[in-house]
PDB file of N, CA and C in Angstrom:
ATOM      1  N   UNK A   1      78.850 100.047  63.584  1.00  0.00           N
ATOM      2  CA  UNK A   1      79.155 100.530  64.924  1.00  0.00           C
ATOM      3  C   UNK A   1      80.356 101.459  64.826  1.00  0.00           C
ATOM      4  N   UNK A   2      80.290 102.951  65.591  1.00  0.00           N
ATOM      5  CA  UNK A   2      81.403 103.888  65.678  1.00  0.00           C
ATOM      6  C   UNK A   2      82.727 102.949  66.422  1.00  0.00           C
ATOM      7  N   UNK A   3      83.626 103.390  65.964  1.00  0.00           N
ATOM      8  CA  UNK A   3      84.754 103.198  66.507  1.00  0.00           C
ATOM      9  C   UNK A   3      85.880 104.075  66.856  1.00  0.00           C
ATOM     10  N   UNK A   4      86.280 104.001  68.471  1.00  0.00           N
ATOM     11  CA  UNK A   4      86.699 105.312  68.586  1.00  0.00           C
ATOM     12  C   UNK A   4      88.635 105.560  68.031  1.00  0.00           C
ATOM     13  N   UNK A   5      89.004 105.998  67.707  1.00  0.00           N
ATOM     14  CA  UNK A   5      90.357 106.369  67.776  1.00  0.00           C
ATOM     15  C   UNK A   5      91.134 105.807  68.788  1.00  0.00           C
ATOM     16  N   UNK A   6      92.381 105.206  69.117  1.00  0.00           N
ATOM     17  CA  UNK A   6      93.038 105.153  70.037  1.00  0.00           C
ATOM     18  C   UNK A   6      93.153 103.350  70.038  1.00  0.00           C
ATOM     19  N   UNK A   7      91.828 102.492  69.679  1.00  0.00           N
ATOM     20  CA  UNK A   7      92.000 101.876  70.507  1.00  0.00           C
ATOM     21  C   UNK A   7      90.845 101.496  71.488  1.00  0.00           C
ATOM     22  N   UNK A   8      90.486 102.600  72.136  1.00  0.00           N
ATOM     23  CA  UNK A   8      89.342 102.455  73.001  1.00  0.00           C
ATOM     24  C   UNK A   8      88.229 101.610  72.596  1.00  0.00           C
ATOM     25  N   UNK A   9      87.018 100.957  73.126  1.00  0.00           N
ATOM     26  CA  UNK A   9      86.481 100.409  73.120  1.00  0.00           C
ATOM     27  C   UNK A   9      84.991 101.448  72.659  1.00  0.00           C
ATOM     28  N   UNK A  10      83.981 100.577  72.037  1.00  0.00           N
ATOM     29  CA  UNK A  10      83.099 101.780  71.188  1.00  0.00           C
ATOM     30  C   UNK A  10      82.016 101.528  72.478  1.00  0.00           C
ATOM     31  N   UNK A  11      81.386 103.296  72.240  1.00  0.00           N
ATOM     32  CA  UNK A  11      80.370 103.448  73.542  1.00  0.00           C
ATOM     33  C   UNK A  11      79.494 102.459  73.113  1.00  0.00           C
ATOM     34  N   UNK A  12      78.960 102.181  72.316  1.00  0.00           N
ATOM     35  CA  UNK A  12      77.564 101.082  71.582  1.00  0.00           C
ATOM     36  C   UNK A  12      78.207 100.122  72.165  1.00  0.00           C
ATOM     37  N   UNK A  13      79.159  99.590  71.885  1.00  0.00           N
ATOM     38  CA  UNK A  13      79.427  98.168  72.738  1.00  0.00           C
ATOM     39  C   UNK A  13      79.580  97.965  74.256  1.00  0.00           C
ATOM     40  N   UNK A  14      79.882  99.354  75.172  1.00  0.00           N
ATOM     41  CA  UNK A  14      79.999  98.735  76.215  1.00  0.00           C
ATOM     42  C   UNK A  14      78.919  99.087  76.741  1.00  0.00           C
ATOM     43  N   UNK A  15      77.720  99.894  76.161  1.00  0.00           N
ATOM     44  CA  UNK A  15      76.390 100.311  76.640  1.00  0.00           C
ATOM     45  C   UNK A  15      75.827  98.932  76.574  1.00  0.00           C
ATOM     46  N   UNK A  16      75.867  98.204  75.051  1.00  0.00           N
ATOM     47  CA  UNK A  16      75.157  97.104  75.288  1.00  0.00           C
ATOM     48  C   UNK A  16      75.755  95.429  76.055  1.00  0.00           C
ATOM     49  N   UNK A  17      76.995  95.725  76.908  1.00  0.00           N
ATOM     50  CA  UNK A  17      77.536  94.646  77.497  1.00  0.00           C
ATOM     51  C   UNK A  17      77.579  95.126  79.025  1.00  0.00           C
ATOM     52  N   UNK A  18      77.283  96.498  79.696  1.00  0.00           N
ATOM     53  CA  UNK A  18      77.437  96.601  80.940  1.00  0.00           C
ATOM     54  C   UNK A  18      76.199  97.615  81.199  1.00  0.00           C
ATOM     55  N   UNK A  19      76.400  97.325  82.479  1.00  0.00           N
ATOM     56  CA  UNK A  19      75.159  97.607  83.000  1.00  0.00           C
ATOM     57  C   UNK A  19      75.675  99.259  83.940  1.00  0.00           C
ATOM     58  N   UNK A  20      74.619 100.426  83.464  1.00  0.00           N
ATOM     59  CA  UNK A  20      75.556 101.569  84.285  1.00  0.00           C
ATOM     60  C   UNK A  20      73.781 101.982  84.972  1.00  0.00           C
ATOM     61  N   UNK A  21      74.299 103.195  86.025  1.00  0.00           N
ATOM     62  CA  UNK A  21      75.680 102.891  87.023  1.00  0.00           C
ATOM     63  C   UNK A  21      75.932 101.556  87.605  1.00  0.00           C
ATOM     64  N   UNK A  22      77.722 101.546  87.523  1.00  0.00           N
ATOM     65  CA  UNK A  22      77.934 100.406  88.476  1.00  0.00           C
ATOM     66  C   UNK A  22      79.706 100.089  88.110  1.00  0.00           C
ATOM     67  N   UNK A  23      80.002  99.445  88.774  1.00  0.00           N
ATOM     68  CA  UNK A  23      81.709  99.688  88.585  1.00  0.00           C
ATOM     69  C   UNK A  23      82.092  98.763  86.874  1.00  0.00           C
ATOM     70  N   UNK A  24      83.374  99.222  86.973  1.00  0.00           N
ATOM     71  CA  UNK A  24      83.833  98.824  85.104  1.00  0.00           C
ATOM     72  C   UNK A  24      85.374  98.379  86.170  1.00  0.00           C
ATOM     73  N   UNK A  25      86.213  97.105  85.607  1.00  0.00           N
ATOM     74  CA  UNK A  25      87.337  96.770  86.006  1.00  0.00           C
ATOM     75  C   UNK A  25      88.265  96.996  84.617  1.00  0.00           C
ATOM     76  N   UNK A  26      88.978  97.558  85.125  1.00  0.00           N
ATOM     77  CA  UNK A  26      90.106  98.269  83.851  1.00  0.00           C
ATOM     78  C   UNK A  26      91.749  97.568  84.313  1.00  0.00           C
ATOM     79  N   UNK A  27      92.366  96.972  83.647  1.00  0.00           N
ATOM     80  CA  UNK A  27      93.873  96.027  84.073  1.00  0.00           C
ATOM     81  C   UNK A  27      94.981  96.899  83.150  1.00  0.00           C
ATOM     82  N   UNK A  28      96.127  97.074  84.037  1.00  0.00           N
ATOM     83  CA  UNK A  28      97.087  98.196  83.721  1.00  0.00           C
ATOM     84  C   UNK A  28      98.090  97.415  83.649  1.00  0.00           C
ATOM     85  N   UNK A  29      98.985  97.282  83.053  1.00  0.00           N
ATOM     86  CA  UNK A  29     100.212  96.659  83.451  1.00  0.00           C
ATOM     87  C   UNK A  29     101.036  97.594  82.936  1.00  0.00           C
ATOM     88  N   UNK A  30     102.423  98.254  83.687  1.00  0.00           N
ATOM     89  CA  UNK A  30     103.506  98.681  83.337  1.00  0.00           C
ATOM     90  C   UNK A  30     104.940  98.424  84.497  1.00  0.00           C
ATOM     91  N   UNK A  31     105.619  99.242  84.111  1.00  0.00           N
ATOM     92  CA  UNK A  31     107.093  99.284  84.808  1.00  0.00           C
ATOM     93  C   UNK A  31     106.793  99.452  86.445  1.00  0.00           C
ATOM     94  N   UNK A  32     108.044  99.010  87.053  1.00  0.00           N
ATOM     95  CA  UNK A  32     107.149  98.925  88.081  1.00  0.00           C
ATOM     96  C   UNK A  32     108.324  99.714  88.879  1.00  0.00           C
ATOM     97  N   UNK A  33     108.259 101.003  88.058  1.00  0.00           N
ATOM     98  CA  UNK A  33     109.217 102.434  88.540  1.00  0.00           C
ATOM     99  C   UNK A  33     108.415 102.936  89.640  1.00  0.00           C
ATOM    100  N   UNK A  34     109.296 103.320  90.389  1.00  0.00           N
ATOM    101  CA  UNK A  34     108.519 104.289  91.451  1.00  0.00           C
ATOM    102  C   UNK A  34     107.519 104.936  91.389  1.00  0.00           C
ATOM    103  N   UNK A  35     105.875 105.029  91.713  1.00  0.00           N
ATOM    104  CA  UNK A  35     105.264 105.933  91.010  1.00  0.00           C
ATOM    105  C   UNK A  35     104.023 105.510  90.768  1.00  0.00           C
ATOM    106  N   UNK A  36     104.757 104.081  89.951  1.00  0.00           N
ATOM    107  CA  UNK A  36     103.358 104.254  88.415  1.00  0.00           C
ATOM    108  C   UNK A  36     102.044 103.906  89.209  1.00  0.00           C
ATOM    109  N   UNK A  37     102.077 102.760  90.423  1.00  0.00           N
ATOM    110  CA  UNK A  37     100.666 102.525  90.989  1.00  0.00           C
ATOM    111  C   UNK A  37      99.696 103.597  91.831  1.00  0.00           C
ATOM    112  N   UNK A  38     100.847 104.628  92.214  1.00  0.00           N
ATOM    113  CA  UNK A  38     100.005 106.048  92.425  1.00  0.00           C
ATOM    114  C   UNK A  38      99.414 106.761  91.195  1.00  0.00           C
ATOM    115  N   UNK A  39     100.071 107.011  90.471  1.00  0.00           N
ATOM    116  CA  UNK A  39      99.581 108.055  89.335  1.00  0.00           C
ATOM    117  C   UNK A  39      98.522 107.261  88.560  1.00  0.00           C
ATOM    118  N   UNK A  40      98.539 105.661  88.499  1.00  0.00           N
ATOM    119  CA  UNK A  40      97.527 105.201  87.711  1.00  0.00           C
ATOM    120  C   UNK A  40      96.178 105.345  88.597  1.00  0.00           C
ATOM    121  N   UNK A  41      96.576 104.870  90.041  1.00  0.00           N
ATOM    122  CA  UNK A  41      95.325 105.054  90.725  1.00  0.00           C
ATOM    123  C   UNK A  41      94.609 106.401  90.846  1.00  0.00           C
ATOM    124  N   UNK A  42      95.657 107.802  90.904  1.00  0.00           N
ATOM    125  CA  UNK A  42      95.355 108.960  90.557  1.00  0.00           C
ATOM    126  C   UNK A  42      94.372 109.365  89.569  1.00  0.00           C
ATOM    127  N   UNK A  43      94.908 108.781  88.539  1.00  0.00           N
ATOM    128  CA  UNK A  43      94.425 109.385  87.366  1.00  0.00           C
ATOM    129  C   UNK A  43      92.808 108.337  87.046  1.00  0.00           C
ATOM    130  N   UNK A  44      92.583 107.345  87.524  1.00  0.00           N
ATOM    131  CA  UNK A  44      91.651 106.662  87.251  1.00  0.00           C
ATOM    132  C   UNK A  44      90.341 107.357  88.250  1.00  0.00           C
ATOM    133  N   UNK A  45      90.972 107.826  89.733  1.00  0.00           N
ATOM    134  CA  UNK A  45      90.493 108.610  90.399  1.00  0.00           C
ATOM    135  C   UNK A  45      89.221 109.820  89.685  1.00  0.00           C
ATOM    136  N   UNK A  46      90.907 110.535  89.246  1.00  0.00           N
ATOM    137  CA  UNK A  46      90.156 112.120  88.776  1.00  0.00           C
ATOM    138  C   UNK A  46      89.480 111.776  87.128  1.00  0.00           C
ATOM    139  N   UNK A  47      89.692 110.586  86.149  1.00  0.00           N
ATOM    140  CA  UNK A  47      88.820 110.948  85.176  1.00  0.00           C
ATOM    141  C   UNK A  47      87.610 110.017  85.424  1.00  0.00           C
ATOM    142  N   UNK A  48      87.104 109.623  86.400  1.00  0.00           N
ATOM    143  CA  UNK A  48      86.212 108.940  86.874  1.00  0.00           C
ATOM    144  C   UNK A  48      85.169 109.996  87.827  1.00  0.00           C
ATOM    145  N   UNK A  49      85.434 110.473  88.320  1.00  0.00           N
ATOM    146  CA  UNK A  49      84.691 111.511  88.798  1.00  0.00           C
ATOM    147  C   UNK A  49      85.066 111.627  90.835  1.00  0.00           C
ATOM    148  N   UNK A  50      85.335 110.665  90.823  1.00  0.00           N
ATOM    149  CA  UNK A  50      85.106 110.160  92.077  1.00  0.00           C
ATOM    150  C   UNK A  50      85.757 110.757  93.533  1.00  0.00           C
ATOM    151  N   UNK A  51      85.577 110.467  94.324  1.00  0.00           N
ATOM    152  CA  UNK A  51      86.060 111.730  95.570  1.00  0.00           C
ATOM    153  C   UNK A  51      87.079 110.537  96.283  1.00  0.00           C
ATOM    154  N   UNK A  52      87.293 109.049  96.433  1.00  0.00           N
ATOM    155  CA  UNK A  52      88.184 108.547  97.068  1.00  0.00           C
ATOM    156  C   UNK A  52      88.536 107.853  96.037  1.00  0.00           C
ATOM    157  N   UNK A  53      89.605 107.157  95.910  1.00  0.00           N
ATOM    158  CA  UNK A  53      90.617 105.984  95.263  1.00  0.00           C
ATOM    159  C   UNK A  53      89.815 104.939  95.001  1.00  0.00           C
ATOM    160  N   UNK A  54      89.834 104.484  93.596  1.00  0.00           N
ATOM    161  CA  UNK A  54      89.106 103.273  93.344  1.00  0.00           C
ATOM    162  C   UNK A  54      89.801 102.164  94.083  1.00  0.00           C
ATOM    163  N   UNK A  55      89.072 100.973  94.471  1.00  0.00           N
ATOM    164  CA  UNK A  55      89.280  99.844  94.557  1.00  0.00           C
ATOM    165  C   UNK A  55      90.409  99.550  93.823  1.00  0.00           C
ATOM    166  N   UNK A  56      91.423  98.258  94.364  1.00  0.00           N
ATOM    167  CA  UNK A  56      92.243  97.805  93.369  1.00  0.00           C
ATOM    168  C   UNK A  56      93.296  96.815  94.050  1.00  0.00           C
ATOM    169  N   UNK A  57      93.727  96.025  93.310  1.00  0.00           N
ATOM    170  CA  UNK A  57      94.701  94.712  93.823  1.00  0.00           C
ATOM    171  C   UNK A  57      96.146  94.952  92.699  1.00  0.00           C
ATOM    172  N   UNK A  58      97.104  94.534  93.343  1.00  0.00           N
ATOM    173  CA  UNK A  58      98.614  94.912  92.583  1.00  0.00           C
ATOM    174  C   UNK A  58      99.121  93.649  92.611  1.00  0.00           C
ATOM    175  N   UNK A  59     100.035  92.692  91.570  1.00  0.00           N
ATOM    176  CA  UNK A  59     100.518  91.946  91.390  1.00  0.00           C
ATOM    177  C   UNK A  59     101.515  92.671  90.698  1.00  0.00           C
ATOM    178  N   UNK A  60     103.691  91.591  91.280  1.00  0.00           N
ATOM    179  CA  UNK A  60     104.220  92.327  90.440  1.00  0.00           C
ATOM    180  C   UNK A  60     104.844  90.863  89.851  1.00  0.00           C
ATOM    181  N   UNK A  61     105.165  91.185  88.850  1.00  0.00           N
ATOM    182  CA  UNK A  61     105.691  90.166  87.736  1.00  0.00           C
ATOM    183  C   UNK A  61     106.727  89.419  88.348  1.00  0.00           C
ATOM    184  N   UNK A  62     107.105  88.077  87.957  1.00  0.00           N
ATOM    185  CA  UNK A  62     107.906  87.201  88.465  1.00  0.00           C
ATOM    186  C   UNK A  62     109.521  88.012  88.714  1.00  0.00           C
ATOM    187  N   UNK A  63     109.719  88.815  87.470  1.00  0.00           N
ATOM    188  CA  UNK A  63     110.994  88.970  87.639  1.00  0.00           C
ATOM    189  C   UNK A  63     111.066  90.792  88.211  1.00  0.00           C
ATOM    190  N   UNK A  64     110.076  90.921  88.712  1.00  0.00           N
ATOM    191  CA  UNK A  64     109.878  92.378  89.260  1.00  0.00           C
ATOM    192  C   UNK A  64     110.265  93.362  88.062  1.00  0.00           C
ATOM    193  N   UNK A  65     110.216  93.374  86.818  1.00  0.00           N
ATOM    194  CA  UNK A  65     110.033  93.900  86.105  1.00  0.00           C
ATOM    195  C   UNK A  65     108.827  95.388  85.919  1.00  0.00           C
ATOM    196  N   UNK A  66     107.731  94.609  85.852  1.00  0.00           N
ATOM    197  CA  UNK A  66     106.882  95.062  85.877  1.00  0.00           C
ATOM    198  C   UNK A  66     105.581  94.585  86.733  1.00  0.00           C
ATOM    199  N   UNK A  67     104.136  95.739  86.621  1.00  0.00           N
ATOM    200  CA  UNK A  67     103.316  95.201  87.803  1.00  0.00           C
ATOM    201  C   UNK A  67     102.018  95.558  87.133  1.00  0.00           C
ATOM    202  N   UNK A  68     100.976  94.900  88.086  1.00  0.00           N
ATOM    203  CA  UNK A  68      99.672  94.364  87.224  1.00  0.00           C
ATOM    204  C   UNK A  68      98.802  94.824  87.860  1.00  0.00           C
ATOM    205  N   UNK A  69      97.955  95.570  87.498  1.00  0.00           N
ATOM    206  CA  UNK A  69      96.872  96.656  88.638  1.00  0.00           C
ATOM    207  C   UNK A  69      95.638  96.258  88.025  1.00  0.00           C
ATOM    208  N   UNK A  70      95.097  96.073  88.794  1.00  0.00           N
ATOM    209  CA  UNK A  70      93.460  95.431  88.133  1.00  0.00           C
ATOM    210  C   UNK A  70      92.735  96.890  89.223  1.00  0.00           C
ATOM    211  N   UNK A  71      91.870  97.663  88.547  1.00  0.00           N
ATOM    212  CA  UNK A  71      90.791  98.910  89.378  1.00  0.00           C
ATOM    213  C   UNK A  71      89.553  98.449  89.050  1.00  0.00           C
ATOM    214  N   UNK A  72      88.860  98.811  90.058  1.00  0.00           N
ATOM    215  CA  UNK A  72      87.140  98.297  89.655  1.00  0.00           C
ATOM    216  C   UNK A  72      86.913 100.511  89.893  1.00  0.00           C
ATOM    217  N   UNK A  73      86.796 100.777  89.061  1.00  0.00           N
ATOM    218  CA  UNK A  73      85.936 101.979  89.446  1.00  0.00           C
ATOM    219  C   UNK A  73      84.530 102.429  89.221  1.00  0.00           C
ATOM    220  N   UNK A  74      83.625 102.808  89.941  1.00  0.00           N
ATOM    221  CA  UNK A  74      82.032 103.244  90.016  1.00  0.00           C
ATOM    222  C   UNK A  74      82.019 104.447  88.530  1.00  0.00           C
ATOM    223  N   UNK A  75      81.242 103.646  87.576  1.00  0.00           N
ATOM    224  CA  UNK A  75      81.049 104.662  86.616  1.00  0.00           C
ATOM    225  C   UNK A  75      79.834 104.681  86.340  1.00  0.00           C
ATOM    226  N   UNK A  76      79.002 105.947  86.351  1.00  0.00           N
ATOM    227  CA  UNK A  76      77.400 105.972  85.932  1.00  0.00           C
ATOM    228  C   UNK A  76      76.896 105.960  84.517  1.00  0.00           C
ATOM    229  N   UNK A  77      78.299 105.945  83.195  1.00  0.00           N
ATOM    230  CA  UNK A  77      77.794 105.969  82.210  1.00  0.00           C
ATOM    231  C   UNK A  77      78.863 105.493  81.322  1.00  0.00           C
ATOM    232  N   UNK A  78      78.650 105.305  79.750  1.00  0.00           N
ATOM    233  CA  UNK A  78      79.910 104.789  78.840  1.00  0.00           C
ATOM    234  C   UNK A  78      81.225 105.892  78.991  1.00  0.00           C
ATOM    235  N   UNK A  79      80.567 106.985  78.777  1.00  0.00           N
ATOM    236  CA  UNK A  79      81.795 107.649  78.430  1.00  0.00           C
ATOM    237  C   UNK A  79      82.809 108.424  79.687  1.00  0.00           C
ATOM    238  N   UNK A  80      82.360 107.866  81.212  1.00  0.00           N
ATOM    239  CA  UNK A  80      82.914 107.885  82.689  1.00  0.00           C
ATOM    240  C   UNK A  80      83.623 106.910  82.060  1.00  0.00           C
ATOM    241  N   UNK A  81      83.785 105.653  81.631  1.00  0.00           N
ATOM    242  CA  UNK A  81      84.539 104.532  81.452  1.00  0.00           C
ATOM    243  C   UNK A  81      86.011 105.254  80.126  1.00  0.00           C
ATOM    244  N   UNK A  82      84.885 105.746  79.149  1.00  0.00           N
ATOM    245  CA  UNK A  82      86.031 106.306  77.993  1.00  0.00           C
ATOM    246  C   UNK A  82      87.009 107.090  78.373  1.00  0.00           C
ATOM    247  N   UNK A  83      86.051 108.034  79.483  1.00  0.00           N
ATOM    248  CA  UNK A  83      87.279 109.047  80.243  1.00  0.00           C
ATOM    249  C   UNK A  83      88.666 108.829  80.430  1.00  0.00           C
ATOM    250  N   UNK A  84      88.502 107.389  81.531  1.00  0.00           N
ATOM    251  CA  UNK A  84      89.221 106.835  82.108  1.00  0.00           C
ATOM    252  C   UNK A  84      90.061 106.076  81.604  1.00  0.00           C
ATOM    253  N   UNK A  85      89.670 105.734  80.379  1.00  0.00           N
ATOM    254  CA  UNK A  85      90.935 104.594  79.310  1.00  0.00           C
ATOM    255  C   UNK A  85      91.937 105.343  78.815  1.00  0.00           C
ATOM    256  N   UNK A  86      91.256 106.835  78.511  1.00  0.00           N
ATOM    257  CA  UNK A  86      91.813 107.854  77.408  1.00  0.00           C
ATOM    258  C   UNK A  86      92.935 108.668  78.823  1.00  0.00           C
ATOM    259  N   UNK A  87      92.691 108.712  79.741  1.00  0.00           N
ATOM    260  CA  UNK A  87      93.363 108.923  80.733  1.00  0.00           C
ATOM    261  C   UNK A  87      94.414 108.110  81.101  1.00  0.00           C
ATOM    262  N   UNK A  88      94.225 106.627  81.623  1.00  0.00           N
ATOM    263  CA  UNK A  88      95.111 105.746  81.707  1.00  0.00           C
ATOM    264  C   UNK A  88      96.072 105.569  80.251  1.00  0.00           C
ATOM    265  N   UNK A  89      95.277 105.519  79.207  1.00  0.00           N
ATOM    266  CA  UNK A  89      96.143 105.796  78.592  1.00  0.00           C
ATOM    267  C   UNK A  89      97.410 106.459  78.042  1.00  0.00           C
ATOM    268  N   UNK A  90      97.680 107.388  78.913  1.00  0.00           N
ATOM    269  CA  UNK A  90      98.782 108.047  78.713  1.00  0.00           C
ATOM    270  C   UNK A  90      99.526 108.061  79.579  1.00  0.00           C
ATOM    271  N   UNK A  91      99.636 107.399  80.671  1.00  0.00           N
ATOM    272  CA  UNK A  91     100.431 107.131  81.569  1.00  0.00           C
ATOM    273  C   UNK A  91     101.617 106.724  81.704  1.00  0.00           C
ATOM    274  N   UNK A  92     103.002 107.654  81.930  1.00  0.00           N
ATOM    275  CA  UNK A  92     104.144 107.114  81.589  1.00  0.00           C
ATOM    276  C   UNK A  92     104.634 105.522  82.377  1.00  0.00           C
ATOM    277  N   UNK A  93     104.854 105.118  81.679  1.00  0.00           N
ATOM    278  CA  UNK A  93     105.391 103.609  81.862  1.00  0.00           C
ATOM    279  C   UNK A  93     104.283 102.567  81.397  1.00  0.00           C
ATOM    280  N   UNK A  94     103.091 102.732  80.887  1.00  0.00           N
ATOM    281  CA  UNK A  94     102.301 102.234  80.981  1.00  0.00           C
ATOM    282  C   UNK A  94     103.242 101.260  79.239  1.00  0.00           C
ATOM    283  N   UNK A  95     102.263  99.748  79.608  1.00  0.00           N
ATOM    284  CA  UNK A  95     102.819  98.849  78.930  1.00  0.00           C
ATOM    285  C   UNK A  95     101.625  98.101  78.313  1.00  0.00           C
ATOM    286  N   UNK A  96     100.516  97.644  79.240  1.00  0.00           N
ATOM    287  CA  UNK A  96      99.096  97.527  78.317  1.00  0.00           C
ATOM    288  C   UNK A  96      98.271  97.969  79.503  1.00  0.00           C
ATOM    289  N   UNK A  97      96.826  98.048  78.740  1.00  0.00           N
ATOM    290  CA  UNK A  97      95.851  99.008  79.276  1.00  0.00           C
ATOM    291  C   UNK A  97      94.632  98.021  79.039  1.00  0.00           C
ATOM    292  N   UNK A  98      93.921  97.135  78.924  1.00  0.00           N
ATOM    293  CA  UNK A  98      92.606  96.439  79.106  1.00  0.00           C
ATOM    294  C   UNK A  98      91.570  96.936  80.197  1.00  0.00           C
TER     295      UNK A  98
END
């Protein structure tokens, strides 16, 4: 099985564990600087294809440190999902990406 660079998860595996079209839930956790829950929701937005704001619930860490974004976004195929990791992925403050 290919494996992609980065980290990311391989298209063969999530073709054969999810079912497309249909939403993919992606969990962000970083700093919980001014910002980051816009630009993550932003950016999950535009490499997803999509015309409104994905779905999504925010938890922030006990000691307000940091905060925990769980997105369900509508993706019609593996690599709408790859888009979106390789996107979130670079997100300043970002701390993990699942």
């Amino acid at each position: 099985m290919e494996n992609n660079s980065g980290g990311l998860p391989p298209k063969a595996l999530l073709e054969s564990t999810h079912t497309f079209p249909g939403p993919y839930v992606f969990k962000v956790i970083g700093n919980s600087e001014d910002g980051f829950l816009g630009r993550v929701v932003a950016l999950a937005r535009e490499a997803s294809g999509a015309t409104t704001d994905p779905g999504f619930s925010v938890r922030q860490s006990s000691g307000g440190k940091h905060v925990a974004i769980t997105l369900t976004c509508e993706t019609k195929t593996a690599d709408d999902v790859l888009k979106v990791y390789a996107a979130l992925s670079k997100v300043e403050g970002l701390v993990l990406l699942m």
